[in-house]
N, C-alpha and C. Protein backbone atom coordinates (compact mmCIF):
# COMPACT_ATOMS: atom_id res chain seq x y z
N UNK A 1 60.04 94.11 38.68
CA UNK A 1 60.67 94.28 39.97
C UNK A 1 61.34 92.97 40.37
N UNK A 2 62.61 93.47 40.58
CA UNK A 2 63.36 92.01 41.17
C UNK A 2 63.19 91.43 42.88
N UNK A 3 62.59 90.39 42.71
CA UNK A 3 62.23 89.77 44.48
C UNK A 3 63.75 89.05 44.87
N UNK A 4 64.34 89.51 45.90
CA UNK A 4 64.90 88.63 46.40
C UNK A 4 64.48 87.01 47.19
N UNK A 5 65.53 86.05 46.97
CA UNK A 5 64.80 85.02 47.48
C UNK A 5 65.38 85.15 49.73
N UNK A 6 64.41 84.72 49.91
CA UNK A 6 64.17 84.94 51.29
C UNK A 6 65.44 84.01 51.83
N UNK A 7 66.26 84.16 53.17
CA UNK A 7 67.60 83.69 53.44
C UNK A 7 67.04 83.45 54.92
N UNK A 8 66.81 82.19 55.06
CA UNK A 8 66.16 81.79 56.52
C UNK A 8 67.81 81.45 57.23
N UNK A 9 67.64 82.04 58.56
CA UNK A 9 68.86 81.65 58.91
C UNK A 9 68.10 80.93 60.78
N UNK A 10 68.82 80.03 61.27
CA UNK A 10 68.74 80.06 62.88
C UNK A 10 69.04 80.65 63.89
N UNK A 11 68.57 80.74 65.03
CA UNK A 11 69.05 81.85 65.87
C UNK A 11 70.19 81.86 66.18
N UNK A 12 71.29 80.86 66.14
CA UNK A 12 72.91 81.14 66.15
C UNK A 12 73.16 82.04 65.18
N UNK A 13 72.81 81.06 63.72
CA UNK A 13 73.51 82.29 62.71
C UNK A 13 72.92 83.34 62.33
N UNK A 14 71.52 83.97 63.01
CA UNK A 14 71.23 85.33 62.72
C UNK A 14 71.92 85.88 64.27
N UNK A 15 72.60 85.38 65.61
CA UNK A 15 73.01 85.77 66.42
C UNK A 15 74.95 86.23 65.54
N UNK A 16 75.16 85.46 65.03
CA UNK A 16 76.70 84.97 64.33
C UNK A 16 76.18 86.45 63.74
N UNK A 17 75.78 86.32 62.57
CA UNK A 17 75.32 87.44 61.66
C UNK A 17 75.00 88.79 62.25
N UNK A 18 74.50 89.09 63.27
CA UNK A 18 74.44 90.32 64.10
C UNK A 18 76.08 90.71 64.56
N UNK A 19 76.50 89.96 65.20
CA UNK A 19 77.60 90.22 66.10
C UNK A 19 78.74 90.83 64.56
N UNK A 20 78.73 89.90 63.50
CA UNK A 20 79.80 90.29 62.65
C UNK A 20 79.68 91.85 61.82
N UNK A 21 77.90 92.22 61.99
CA UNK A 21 77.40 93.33 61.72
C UNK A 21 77.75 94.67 62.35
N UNK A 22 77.71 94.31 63.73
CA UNK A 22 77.77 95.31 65.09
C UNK A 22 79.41 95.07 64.90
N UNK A 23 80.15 94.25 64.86
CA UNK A 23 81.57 94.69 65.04
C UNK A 23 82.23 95.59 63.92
N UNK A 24 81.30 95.29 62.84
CA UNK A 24 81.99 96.11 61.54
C UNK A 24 81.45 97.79 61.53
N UNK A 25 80.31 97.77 62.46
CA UNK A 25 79.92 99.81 62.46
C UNK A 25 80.15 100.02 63.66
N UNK A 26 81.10 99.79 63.74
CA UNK A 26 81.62 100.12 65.47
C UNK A 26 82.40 101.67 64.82
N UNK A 27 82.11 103.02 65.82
CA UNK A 27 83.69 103.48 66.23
C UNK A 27 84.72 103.00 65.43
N UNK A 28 85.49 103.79 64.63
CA UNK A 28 85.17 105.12 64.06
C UNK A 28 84.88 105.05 63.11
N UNK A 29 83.86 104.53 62.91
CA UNK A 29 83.27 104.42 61.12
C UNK A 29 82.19 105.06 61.23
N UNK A 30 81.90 105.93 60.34
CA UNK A 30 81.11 107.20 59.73
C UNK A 30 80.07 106.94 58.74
N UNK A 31 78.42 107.38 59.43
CA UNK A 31 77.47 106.71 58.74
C UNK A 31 77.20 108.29 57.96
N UNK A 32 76.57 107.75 56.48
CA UNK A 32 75.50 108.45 56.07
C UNK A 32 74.45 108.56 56.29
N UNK A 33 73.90 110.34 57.16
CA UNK A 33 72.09 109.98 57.78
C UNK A 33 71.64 111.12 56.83
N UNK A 34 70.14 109.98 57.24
CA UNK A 34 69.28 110.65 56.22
C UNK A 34 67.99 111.03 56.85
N UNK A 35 67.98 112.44 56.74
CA UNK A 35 66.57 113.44 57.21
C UNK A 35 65.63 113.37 56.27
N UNK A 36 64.21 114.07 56.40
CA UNK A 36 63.61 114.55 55.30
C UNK A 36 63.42 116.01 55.18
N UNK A 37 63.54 117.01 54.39
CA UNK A 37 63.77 118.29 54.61
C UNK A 37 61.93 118.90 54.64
N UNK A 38 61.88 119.85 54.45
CA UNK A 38 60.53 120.42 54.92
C UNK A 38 59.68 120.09 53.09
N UNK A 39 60.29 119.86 52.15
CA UNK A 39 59.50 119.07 51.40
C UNK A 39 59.01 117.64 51.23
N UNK A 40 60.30 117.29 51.85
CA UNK A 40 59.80 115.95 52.06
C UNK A 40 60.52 114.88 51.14
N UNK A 41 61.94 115.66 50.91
CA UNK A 41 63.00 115.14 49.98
C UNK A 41 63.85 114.61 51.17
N UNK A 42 64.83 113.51 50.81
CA UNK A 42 65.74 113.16 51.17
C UNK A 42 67.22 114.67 51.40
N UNK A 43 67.41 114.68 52.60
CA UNK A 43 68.85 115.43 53.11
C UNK A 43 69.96 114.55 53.92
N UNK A 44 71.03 114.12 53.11
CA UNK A 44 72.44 113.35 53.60
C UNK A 44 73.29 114.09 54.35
N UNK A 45 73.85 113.63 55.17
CA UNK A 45 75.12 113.99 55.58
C UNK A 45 75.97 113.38 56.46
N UNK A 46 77.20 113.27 56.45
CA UNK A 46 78.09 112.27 57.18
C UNK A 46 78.03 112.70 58.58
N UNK A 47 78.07 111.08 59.35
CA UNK A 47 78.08 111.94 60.91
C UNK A 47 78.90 110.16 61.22
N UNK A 48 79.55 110.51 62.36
CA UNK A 48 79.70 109.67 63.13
C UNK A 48 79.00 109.47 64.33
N UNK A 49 79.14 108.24 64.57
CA UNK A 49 78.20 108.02 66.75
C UNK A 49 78.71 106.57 67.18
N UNK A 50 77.93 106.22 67.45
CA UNK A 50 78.11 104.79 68.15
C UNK A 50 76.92 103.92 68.21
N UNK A 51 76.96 102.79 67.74
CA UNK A 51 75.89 101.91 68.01
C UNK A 51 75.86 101.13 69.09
N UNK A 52 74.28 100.59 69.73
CA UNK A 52 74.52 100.02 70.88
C UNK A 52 74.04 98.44 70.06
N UNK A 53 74.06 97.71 70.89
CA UNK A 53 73.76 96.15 70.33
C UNK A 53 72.33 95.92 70.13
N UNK A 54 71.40 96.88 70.52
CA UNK A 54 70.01 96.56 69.77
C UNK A 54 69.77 97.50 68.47
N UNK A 55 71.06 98.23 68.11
CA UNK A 55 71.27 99.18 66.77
C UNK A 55 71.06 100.55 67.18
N UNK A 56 70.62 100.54 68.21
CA UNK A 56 70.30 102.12 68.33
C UNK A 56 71.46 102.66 68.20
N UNK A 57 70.94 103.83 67.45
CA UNK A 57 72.46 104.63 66.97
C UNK A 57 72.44 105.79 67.58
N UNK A 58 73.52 106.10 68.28
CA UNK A 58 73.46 107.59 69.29
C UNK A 58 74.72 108.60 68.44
N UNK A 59 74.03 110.00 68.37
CA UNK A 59 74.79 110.59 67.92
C UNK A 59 75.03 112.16 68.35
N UNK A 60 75.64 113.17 68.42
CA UNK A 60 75.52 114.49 68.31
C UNK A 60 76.11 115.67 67.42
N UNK A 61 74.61 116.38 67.44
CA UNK A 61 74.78 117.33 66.22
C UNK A 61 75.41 118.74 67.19
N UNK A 62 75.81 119.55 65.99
CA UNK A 62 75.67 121.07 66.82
C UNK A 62 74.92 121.81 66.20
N UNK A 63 74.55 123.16 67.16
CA UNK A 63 73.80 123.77 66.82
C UNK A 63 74.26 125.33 66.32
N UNK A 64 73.11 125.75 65.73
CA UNK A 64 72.15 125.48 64.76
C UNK A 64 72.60 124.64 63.57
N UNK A 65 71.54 123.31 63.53
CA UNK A 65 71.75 122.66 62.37
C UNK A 65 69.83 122.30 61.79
N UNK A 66 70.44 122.32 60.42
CA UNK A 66 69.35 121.75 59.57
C UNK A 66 68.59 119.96 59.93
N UNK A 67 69.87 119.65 60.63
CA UNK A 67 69.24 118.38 60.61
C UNK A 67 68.09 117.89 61.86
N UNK A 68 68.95 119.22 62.87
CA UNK A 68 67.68 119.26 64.09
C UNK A 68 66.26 119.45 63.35
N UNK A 69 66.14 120.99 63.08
CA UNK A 69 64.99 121.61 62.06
C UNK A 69 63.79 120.28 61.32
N UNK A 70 64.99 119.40 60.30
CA UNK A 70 64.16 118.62 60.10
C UNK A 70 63.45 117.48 60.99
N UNK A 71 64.75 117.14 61.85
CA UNK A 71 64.16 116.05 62.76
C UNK A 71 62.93 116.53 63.90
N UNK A 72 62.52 117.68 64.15
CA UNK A 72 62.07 118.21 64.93
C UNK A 72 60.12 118.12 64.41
N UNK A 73 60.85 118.32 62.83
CA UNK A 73 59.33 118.24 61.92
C UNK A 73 58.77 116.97 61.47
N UNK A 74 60.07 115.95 61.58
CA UNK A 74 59.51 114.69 61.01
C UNK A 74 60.63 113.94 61.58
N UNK A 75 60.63 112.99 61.98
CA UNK A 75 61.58 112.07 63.53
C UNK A 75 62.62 110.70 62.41
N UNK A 76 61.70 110.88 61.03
CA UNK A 76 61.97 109.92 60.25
C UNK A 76 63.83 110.24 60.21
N UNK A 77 64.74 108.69 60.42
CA UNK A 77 65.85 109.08 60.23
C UNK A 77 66.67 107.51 60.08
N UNK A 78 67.63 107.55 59.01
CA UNK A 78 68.40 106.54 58.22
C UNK A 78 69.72 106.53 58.73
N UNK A 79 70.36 105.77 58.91
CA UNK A 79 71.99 106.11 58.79
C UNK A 79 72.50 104.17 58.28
N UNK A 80 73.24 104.89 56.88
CA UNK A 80 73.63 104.16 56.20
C UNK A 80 75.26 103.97 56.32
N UNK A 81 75.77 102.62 56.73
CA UNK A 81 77.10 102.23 56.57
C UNK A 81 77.23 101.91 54.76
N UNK A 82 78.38 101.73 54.09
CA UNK A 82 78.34 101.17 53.13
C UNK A 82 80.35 100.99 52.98
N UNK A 83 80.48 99.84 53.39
CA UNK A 83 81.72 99.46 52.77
C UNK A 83 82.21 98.58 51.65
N UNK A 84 83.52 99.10 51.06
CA UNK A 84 84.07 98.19 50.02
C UNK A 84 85.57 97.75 50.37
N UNK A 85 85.10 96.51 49.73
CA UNK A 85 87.06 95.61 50.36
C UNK A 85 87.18 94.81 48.64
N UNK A 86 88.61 95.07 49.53
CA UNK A 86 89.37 94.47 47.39
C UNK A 86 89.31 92.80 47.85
N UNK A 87 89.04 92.22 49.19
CA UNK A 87 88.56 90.85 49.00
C UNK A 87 87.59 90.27 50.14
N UNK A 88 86.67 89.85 50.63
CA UNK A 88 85.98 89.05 51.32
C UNK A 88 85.42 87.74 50.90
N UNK A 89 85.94 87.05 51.99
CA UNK A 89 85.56 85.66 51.82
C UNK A 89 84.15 85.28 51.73
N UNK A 90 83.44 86.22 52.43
CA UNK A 90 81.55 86.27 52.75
C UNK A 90 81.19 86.33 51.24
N UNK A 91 81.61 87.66 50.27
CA UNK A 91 80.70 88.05 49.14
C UNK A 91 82.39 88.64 48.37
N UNK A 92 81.77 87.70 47.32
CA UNK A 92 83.01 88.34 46.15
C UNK A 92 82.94 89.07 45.76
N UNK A 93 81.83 90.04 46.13
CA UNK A 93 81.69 91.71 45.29
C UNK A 93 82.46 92.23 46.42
N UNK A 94 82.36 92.54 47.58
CA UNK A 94 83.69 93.07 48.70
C UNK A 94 82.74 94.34 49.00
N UNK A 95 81.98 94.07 48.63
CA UNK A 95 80.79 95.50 49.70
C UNK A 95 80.05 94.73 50.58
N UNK A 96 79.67 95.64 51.49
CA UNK A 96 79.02 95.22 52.61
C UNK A 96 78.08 96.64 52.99
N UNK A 97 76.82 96.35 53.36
CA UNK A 97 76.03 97.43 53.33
C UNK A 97 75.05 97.18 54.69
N UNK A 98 74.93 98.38 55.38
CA UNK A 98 73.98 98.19 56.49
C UNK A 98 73.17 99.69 56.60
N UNK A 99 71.73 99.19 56.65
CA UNK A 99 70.96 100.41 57.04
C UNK A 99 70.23 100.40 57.87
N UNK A 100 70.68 101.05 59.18
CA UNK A 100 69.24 101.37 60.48
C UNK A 100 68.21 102.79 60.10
N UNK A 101 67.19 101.95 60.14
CA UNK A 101 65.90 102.96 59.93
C UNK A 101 65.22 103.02 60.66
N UNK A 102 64.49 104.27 61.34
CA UNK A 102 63.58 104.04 62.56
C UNK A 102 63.51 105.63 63.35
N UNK A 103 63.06 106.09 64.21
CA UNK A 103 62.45 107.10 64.64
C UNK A 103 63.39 107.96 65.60
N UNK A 104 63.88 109.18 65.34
CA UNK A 104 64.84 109.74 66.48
C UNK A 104 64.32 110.79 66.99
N UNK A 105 65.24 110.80 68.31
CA UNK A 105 64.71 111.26 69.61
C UNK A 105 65.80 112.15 69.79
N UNK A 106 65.06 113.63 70.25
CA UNK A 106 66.01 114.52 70.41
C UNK A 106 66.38 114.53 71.68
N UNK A 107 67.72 114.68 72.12
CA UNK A 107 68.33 115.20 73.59
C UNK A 107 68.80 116.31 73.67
N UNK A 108 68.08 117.52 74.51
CA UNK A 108 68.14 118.77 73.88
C UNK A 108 68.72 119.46 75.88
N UNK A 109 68.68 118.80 76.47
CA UNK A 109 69.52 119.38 77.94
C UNK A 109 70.84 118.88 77.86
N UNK A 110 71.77 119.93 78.83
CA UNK A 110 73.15 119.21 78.88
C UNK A 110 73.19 118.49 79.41
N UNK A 111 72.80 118.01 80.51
CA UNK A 111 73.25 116.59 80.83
C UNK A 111 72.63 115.69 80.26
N UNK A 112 71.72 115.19 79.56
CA UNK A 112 71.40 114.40 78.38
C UNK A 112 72.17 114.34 77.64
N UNK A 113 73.06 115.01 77.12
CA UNK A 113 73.78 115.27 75.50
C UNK A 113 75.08 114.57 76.36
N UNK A 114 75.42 114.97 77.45
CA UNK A 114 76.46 114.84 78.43
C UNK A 114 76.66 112.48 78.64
N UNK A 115 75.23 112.66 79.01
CA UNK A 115 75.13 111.41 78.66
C UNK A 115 75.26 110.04 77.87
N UNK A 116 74.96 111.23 76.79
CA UNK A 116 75.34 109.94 75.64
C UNK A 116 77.23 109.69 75.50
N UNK A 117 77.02 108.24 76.03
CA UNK A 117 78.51 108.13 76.18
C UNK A 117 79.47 108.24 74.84
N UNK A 118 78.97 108.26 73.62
CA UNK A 118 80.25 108.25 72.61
C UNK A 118 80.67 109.21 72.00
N UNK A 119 80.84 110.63 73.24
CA UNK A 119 81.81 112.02 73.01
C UNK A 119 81.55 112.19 74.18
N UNK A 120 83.31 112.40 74.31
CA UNK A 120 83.69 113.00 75.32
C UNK A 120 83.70 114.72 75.35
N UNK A 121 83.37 115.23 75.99
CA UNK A 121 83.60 117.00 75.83
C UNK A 121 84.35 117.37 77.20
N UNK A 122 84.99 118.38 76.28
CA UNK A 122 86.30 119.20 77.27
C UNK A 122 85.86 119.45 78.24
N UNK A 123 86.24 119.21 79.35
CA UNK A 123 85.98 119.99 80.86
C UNK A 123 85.69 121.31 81.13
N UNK A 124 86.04 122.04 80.20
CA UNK A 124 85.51 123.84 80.38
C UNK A 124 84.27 123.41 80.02
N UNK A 125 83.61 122.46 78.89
CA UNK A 125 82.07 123.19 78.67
C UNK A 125 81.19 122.53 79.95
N UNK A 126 80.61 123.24 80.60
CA UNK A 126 79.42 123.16 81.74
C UNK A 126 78.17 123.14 80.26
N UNK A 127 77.16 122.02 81.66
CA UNK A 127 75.94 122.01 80.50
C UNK A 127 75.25 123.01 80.04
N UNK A 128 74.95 124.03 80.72
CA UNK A 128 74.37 124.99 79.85
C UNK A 128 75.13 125.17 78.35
N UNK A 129 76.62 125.63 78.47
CA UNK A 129 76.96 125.41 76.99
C UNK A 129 76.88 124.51 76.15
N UNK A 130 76.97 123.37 76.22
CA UNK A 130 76.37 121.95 75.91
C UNK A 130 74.86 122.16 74.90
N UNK A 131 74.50 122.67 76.31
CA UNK A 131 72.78 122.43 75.91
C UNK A 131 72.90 123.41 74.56
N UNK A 132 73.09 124.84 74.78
CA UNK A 132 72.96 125.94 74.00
C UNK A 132 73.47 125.57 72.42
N UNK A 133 74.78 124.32 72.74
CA UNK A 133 75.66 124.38 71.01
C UNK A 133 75.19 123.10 70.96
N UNK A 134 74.85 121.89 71.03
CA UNK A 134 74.91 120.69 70.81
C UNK A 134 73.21 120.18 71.16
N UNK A 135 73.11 119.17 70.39
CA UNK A 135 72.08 118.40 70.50
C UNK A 135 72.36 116.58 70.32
N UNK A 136 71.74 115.90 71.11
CA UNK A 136 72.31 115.01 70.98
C UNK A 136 71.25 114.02 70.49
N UNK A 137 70.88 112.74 69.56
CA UNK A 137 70.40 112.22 68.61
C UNK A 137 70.48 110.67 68.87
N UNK A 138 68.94 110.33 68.98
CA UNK A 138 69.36 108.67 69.18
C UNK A 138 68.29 107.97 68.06
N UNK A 139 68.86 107.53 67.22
CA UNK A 139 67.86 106.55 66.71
C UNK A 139 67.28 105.51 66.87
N UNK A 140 65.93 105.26 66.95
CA UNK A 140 65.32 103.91 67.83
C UNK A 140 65.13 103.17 66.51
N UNK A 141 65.77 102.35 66.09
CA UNK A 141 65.01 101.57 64.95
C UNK A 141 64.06 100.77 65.01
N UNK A 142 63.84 100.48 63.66
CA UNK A 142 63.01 99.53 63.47
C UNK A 142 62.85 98.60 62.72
N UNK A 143 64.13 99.20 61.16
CA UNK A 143 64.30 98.19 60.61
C UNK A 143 66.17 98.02 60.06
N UNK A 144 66.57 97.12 60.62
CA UNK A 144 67.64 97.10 60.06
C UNK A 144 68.16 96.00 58.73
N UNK A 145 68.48 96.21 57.68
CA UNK A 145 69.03 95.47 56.03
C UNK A 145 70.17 95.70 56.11
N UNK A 146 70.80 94.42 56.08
CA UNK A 146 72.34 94.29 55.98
C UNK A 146 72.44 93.29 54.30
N UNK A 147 73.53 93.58 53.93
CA UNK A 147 73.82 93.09 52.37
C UNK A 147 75.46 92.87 52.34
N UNK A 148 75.76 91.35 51.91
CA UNK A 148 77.24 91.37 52.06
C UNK A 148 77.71 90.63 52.71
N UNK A 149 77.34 90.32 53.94
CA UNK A 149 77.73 89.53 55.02
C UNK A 149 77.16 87.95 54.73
N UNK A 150 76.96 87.50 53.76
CA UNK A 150 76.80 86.14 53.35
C UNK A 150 77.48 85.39 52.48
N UNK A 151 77.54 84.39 52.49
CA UNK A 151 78.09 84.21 51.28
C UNK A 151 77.37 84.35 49.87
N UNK A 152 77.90 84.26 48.67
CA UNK A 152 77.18 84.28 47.20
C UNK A 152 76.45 85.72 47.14
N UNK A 153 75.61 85.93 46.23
CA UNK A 153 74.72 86.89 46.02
C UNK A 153 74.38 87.93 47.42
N UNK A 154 74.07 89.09 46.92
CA UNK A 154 74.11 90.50 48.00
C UNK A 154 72.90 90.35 47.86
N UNK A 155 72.64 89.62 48.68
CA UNK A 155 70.23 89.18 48.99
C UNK A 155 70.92 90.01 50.27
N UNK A 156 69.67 91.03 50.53
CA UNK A 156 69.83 91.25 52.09
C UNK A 156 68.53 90.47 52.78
N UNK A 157 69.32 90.62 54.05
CA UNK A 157 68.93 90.12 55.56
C UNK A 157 68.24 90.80 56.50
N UNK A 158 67.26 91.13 57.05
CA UNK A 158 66.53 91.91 57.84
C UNK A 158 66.49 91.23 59.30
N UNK A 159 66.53 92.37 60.36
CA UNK A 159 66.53 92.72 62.03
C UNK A 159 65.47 93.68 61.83
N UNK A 160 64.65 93.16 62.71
CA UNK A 160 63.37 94.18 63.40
C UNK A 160 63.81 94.45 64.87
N UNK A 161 64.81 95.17 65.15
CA UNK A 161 65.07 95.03 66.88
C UNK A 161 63.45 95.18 68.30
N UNK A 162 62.91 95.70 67.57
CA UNK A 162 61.66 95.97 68.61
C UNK A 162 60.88 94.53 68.43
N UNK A 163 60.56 93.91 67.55
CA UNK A 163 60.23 92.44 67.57
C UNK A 163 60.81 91.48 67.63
N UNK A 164 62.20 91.69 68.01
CA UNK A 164 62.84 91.27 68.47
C UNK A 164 63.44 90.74 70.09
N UNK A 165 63.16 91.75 70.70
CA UNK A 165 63.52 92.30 72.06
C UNK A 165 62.27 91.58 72.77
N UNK A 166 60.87 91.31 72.25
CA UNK A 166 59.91 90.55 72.67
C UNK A 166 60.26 89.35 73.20
């Protein structure tokens, strides 16, 4: 098993290092999330949302979906960025990789779903319709690995936002 060597940084440049993180999964970039299905396998699928600056990732599904089903049975939930560039000055491989992992929370009334600010919905739907087609999805993390954003070698970097926020 290969150990990465550990990348101590200071609170500027793990502050530097956040901010260049959070500006790159901003709107409109489209994460891969990851459920666990009722066996207990990995289920992908592309979604977009919005992150807030402690990573929480807010999102909404419609309904009926599989991904409620699973999240409903097991809260466990991933959403993976993964980009590639033909040059970066940070890492000469030109990928850059970020994964928030951590526990989601269903918003299952319309004005909850209504709430989450990153979709707008048409003025005909009143919340009951809301509520009835849509569900809305926030992930609380817990651990976030970023890879890329350094210079030399793709060692990743770890954010615990909840031991953090202490």
């Amino acid at each position: 098993m290969r150990v990465h060597p550990r990348i101590e940084l200071d609170a500027a440049e793990r502050a530097a290092l956040k901010r260049k993180v959070l500006d790159l999964i901003q709107p409109p970039q489209t994460a891969t999330i990851v459920t666990r299905d009722e066996r207990g396998l990995p289920r992908y699928r592309l979604m977009g949302g919005k992150v807030d600056e402690d990573f929480t990732y807010r999102l909404i599904s419609i309904r009926p979906s599989s991904k409620i089903d699973d999240l409903k049975r097991d809260p466990y939930l991933a959403a993976i960025f993964h980009y590639r560039e033909v040059f970066n000055e940070d890492n000469e491989e030109g990928v850059r990789f970020v994964v928030i992992t951590g526990e989601a929370e269903l918003v299952e009334t319309g004005a909850g779903i209504r709430a989450l600010s990153n979709i707008l919905f048409p003025h005909h739907l009143d919340d009951e319709t809301i509520q009835r087609t849509r569900c809305g999805i926030i992930l609380h993390p817990t651990l976030v690995r970023v890879e890329g954003f350094m210079p030399g070698s793709r060692y990743p970097v770890y954010f615990r936002p909840r031991e953090e926020r202490r």
